[in-house]
C-alpha atoms as a PDB file:
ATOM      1  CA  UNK A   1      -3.602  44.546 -23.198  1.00  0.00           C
ATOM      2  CA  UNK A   2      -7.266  44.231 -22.546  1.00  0.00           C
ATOM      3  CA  UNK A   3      -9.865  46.850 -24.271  1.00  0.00           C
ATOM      4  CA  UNK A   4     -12.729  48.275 -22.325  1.00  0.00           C
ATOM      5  CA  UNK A   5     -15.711  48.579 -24.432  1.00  0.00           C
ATOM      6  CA  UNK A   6     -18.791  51.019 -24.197  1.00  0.00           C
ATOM      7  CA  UNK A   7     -17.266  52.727 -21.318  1.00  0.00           C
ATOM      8  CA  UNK A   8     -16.150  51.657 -17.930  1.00  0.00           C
ATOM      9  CA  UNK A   9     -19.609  49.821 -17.516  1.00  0.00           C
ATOM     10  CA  UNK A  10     -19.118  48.279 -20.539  1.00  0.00           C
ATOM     11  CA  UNK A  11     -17.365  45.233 -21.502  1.00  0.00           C
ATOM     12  CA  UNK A  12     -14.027  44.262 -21.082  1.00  0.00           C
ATOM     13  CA  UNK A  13     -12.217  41.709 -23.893  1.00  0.00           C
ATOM     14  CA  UNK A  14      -8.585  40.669 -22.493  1.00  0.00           C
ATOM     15  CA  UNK A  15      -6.802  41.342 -19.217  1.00  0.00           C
ATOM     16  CA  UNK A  16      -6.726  44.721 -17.104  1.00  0.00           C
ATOM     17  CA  UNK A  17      -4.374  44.300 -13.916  1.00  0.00           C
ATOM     18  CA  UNK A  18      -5.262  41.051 -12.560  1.00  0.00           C
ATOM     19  CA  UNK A  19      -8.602  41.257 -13.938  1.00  0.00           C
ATOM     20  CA  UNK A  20      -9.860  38.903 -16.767  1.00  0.00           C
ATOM     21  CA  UNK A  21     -12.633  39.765 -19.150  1.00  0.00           C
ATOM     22  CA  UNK A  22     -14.394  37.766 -22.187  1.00  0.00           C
ATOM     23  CA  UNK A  23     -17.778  37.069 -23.705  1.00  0.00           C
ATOM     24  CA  UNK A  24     -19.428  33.879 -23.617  1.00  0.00           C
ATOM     25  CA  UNK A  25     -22.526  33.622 -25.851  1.00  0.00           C
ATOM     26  CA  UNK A  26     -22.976  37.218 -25.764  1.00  0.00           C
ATOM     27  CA  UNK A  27     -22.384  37.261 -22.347  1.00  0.00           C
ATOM     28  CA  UNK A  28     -20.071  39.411 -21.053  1.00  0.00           C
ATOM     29  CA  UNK A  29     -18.075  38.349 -17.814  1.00  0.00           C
ATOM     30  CA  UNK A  30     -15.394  39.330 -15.462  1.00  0.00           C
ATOM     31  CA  UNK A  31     -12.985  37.502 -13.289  1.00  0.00           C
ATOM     32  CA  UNK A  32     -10.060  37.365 -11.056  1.00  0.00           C
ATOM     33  CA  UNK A  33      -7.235  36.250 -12.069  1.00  0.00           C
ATOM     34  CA  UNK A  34      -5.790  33.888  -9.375  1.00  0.00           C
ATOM     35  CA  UNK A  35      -2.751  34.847  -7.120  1.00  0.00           C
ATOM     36  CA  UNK A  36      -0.015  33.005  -7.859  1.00  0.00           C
ATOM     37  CA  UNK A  37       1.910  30.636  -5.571  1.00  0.00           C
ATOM     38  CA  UNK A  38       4.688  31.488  -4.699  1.00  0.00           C
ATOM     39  CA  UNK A  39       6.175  27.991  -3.372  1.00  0.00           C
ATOM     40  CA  UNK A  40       2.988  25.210  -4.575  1.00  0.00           C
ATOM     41  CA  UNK A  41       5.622  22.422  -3.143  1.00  0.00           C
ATOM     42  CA  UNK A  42       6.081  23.269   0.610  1.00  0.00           C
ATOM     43  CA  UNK A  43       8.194  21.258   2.383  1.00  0.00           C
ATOM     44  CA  UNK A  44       4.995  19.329   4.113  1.00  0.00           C
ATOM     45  CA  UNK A  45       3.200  18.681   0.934  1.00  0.00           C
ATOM     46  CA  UNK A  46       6.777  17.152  -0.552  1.00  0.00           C
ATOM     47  CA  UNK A  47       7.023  14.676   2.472  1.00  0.00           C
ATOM     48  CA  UNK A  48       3.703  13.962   2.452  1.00  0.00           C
ATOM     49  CA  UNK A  49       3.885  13.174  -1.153  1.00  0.00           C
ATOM     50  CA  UNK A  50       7.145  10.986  -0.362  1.00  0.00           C
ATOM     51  CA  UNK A  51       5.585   8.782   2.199  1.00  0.00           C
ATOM     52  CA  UNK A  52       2.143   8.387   0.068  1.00  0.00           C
ATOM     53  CA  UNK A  53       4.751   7.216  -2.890  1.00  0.00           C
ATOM     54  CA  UNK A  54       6.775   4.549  -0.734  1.00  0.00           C
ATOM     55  CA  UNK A  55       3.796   3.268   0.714  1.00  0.00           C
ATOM     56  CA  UNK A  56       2.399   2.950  -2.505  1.00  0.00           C
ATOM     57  CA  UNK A  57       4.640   1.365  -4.195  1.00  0.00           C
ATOM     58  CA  UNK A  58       5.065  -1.041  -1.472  1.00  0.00           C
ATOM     59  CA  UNK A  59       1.059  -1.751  -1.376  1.00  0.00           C
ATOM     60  CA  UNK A  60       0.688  -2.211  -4.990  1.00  0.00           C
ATOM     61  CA  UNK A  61       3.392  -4.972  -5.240  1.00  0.00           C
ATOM     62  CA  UNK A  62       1.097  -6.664  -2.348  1.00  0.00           C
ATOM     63  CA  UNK A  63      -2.333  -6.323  -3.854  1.00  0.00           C
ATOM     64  CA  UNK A  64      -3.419  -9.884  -3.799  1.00  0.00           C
ATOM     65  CA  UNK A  65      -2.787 -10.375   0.032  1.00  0.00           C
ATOM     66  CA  UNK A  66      -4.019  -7.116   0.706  1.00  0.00           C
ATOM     67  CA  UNK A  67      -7.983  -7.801  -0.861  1.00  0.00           C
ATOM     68  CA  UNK A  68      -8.431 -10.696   1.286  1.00  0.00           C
ATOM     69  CA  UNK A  69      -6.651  -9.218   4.201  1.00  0.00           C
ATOM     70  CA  UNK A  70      -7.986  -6.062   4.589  1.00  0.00           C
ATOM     71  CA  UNK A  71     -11.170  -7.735   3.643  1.00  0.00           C
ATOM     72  CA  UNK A  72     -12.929  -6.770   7.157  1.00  0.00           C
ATOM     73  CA  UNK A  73     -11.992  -2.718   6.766  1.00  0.00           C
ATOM     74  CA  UNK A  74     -13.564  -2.443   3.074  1.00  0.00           C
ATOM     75  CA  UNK A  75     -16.364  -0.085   4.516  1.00  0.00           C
ATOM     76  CA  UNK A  76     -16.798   2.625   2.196  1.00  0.00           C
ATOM     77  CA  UNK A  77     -13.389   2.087   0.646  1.00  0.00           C
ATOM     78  CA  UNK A  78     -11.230  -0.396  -0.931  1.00  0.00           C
ATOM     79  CA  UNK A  79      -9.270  -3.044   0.534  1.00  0.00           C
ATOM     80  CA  UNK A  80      -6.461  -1.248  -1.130  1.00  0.00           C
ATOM     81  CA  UNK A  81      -7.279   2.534   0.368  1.00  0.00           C
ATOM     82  CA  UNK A  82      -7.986   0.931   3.806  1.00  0.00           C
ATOM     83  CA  UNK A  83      -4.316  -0.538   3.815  1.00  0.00           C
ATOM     84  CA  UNK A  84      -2.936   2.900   2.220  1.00  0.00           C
ATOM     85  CA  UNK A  85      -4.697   4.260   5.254  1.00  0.00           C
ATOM     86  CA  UNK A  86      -3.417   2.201   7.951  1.00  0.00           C
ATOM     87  CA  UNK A  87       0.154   1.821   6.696  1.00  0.00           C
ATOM     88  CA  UNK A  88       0.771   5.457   6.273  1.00  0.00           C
ATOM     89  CA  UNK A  89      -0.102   6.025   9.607  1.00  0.00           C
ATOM     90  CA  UNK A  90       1.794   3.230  11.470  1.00  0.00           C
ATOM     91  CA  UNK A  91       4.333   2.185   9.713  1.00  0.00           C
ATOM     92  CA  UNK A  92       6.395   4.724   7.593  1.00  0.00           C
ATOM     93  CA  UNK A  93       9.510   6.296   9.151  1.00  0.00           C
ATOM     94  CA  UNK A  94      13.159   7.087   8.882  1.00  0.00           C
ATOM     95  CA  UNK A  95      13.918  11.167   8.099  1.00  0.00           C
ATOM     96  CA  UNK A  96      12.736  13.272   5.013  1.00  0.00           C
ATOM     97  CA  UNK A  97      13.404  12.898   2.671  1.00  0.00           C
ATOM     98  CA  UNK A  98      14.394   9.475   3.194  1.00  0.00           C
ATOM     99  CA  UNK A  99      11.400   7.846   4.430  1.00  0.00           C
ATOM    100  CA  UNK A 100      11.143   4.177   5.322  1.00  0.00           C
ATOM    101  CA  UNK A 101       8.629   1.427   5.422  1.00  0.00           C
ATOM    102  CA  UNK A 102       8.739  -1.025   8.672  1.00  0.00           C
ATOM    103  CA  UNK A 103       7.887  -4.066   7.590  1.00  0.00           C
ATOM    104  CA  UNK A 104       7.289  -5.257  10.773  1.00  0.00           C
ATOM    105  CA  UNK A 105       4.124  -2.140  11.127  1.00  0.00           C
ATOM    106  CA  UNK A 106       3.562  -2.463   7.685  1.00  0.00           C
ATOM    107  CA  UNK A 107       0.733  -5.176   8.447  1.00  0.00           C
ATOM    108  CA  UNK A 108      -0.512  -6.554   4.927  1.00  0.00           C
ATOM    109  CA  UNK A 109      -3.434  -8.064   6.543  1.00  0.00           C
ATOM    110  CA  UNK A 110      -5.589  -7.259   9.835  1.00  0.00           C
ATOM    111  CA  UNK A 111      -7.911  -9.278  11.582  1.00  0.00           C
ATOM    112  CA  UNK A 112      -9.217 -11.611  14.910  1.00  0.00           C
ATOM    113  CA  UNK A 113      -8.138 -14.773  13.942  1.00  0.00           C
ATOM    114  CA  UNK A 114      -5.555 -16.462  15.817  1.00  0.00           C
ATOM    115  CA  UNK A 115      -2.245 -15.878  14.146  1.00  0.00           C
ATOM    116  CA  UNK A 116       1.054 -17.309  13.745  1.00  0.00           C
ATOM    117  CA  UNK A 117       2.617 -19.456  16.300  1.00  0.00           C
ATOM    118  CA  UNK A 118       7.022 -19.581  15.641  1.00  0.00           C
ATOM    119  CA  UNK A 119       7.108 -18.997  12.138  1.00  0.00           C
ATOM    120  CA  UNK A 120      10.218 -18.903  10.562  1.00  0.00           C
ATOM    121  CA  UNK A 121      11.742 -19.003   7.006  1.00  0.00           C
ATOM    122  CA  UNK A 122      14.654 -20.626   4.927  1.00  0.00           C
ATOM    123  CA  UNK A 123      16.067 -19.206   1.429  1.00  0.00           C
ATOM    124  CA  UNK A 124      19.112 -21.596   1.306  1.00  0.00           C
ATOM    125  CA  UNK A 125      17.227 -24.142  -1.734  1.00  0.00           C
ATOM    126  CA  UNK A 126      17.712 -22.135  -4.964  1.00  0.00           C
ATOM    127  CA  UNK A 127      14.280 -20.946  -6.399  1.00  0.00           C
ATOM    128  CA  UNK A 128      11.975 -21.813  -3.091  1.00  0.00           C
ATOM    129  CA  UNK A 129      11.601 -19.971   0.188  1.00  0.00           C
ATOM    130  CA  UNK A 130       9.821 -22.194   3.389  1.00  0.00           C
ATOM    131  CA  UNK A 131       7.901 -21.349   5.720  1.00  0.00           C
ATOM    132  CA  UNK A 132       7.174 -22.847   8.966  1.00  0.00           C
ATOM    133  CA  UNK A 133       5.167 -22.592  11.733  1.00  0.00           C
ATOM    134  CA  UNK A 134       3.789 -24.368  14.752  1.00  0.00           C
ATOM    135  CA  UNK A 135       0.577 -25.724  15.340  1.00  0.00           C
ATOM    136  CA  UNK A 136      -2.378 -23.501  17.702  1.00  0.00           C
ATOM    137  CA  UNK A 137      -4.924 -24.776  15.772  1.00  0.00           C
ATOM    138  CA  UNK A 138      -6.414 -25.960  19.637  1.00  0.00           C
ATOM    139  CA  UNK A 139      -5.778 -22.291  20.627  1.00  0.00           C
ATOM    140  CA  UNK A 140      -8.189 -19.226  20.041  1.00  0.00           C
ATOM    141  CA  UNK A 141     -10.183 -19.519  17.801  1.00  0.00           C
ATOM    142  CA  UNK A 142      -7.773 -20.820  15.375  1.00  0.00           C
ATOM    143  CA  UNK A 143      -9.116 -23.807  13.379  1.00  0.00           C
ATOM    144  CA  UNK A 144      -7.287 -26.877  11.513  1.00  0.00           C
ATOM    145  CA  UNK A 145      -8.769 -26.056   8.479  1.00  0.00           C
ATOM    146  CA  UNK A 146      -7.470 -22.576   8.520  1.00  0.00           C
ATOM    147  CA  UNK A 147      -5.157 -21.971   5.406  1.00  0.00           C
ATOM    148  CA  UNK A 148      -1.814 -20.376   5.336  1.00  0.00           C
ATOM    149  CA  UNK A 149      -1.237 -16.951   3.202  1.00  0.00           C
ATOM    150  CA  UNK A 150       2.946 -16.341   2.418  1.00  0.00           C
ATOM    151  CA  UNK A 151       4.277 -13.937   0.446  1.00  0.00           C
ATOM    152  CA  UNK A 152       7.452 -13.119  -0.622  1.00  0.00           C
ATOM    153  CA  UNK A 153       8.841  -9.563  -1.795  1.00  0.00           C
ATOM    154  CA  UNK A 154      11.090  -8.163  -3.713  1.00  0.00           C
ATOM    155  CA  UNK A 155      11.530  -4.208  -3.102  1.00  0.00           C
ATOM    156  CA  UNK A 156      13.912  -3.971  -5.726  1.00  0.00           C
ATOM    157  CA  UNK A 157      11.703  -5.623  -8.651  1.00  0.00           C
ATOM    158  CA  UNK A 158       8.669  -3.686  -7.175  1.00  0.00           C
ATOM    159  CA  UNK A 159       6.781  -7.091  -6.672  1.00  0.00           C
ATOM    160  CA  UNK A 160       5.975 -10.359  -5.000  1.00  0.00           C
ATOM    161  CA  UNK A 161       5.493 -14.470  -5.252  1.00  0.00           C
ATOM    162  CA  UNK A 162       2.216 -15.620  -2.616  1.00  0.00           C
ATOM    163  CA  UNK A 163       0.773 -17.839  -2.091  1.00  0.00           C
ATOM    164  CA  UNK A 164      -3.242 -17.154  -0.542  1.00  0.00           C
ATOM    165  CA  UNK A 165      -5.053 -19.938   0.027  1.00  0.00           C
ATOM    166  CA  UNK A 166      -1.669 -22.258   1.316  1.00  0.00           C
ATOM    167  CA  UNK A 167      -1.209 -25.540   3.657  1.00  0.00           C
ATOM    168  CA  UNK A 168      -3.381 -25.992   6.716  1.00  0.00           C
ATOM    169  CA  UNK A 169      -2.538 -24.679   9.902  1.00  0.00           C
ATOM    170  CA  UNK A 170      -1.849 -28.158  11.448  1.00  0.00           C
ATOM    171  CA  UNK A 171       0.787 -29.213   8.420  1.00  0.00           C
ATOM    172  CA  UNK A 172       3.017 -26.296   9.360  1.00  0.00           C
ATOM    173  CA  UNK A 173       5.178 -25.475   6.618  1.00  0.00           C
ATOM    174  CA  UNK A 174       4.744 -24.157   3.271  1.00  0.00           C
ATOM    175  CA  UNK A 175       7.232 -23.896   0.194  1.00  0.00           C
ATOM    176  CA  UNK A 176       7.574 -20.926  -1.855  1.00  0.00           C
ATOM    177  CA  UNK A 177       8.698 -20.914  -5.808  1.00  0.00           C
ATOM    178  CA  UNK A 178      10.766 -17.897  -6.191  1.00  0.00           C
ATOM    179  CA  UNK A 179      11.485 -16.701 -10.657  1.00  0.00           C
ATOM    180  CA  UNK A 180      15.536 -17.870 -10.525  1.00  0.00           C
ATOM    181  CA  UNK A 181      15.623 -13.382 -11.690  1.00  0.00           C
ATOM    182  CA  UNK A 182      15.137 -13.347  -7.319  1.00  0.00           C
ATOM    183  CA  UNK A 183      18.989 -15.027  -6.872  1.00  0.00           C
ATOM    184  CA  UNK A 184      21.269 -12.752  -4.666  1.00  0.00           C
ATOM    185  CA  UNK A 185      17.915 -10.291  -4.528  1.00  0.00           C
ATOM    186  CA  UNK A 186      16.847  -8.948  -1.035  1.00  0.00           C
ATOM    187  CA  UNK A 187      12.915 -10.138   0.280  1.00  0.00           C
ATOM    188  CA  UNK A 188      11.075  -9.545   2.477  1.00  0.00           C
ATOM    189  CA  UNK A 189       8.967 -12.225   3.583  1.00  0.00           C
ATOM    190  CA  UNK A 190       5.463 -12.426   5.762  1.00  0.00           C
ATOM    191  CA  UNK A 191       2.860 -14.827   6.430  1.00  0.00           C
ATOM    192  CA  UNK A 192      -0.760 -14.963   8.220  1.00  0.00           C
ATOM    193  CA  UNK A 193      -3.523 -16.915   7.931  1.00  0.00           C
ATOM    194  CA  UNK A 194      -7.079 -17.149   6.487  1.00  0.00           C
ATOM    195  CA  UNK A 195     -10.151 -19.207   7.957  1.00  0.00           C
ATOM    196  CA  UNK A 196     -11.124 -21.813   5.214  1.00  0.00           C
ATOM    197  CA  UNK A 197     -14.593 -19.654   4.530  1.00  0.00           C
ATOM    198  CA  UNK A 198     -12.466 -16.555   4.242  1.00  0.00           C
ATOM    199  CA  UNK A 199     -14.198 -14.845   6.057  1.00  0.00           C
ATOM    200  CA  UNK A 200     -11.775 -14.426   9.006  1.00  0.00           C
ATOM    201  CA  UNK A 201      -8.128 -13.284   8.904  1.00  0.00           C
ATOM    202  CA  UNK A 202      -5.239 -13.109  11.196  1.00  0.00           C
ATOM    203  CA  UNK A 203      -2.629  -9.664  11.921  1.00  0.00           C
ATOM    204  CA  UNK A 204      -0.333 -10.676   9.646  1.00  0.00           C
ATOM    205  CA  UNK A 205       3.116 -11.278  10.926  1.00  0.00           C
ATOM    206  CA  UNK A 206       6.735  -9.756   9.038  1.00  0.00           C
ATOM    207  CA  UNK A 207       9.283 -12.886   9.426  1.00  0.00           C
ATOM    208  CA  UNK A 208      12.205 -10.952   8.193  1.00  0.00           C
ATOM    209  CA  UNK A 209      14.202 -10.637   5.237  1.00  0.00           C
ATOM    210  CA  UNK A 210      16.779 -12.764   3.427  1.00  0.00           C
ATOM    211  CA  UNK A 211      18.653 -12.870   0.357  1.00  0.00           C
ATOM    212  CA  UNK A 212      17.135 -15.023  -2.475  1.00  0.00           C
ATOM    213  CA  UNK A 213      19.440 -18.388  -3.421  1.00  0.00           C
END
């Protein structure tokens, strides 16, 4: 119970209704005590809050790939935050509260140079994934010096194997060691590639997934 000193005008030490009263330094004060919510998790703020946590737990597995391809959109924010950004927007679906990522939206890099040309991937060697491609380096402005960026993840371990600064564009394939903890594992695997200056990258492209030998 609050106790009203010197009157009405005077000062107030504890609570009165929804009124608050204290001194501070010999300073008396008054405030309002703030109305309670009555339901702080709405069903908006919990989806919201479900498709910001899928998206970034899939982005933080990814970082690596992500700093050098989202390289071009770190304008006032992070690589990181500009991917958050962009994947939230485009690529998360399914119904609450089970939301999904599409991999194939879910670009982990974004950029102008010429990208991949028939890439494919094979999981059937125990401990390796490879990658292939075909060879535009005479198309665009793709370049044979341009390097290949793979990666390889693994939803269930929250993480990933890449490779960033990988074979030539012209060599066109590109072998992945995968920990032997990845056998009979799900992953999801993507590729794109980076100009040899790094300062140009290509849309990176979602070649499927596969289970781990």
């Amino acid at each position: 119970m609050g106790k009203i000193s010197q009157g009405i005008l005077g000062g107030l030490s504890g609570k009165v209704g929804n009124v608050i009263g204290g001194s501070w330094k010999g300073i008396d004060y008054l405030r309002i005590k703030p109305s309670s919510v009555a339901n702080p998790r709405t069903e908006g703020q919990v989806n919201q809050r479900n498709k910001f946590t899928i998206t970034l737990e899939y982005l933080q597995a990814n970082k690596g790939f992500i700093k050098i391809g989202y390289k071009a959109f770190a304008t006032k924010k992070t690589e990181f935050n500009a991917a958050m950004s962009y994947v939230l927007n485009n690529a998360v679906g399914g119904a609450a509260p089970n939301f999904t990522i599409d991999y194939s939206l879910a670009l982990l890099s974004r950029g102008s140079l010429s990208g991949v040309l028939n890439g494919t991937t094979d999981l059937t060697t125990p401990g390796q994934v490879s990658f292939d491609w075909d060879d535009n380096s005479a198309e665009g402005n793709a370049n044979v010096t341009d390097k290949a960026m793979v990666l390889v993840y693994n939803p269930s371990k929250k993480e990933s194997i890449s490779i960033l600064d990988g074979a030539d564009r012209t060599v066109g394939s590109q072998v992945v060691t995968i920990p032997n903890t990845y056998a009979g594992d799900t992953v999801e695997l993507f590729m794109a590639f980076v100009s040899a200056d790094g300062s140009l990258v290509s849309n990176s492209v979602y070649l499927g997934s596969g289970t781990a030998a």
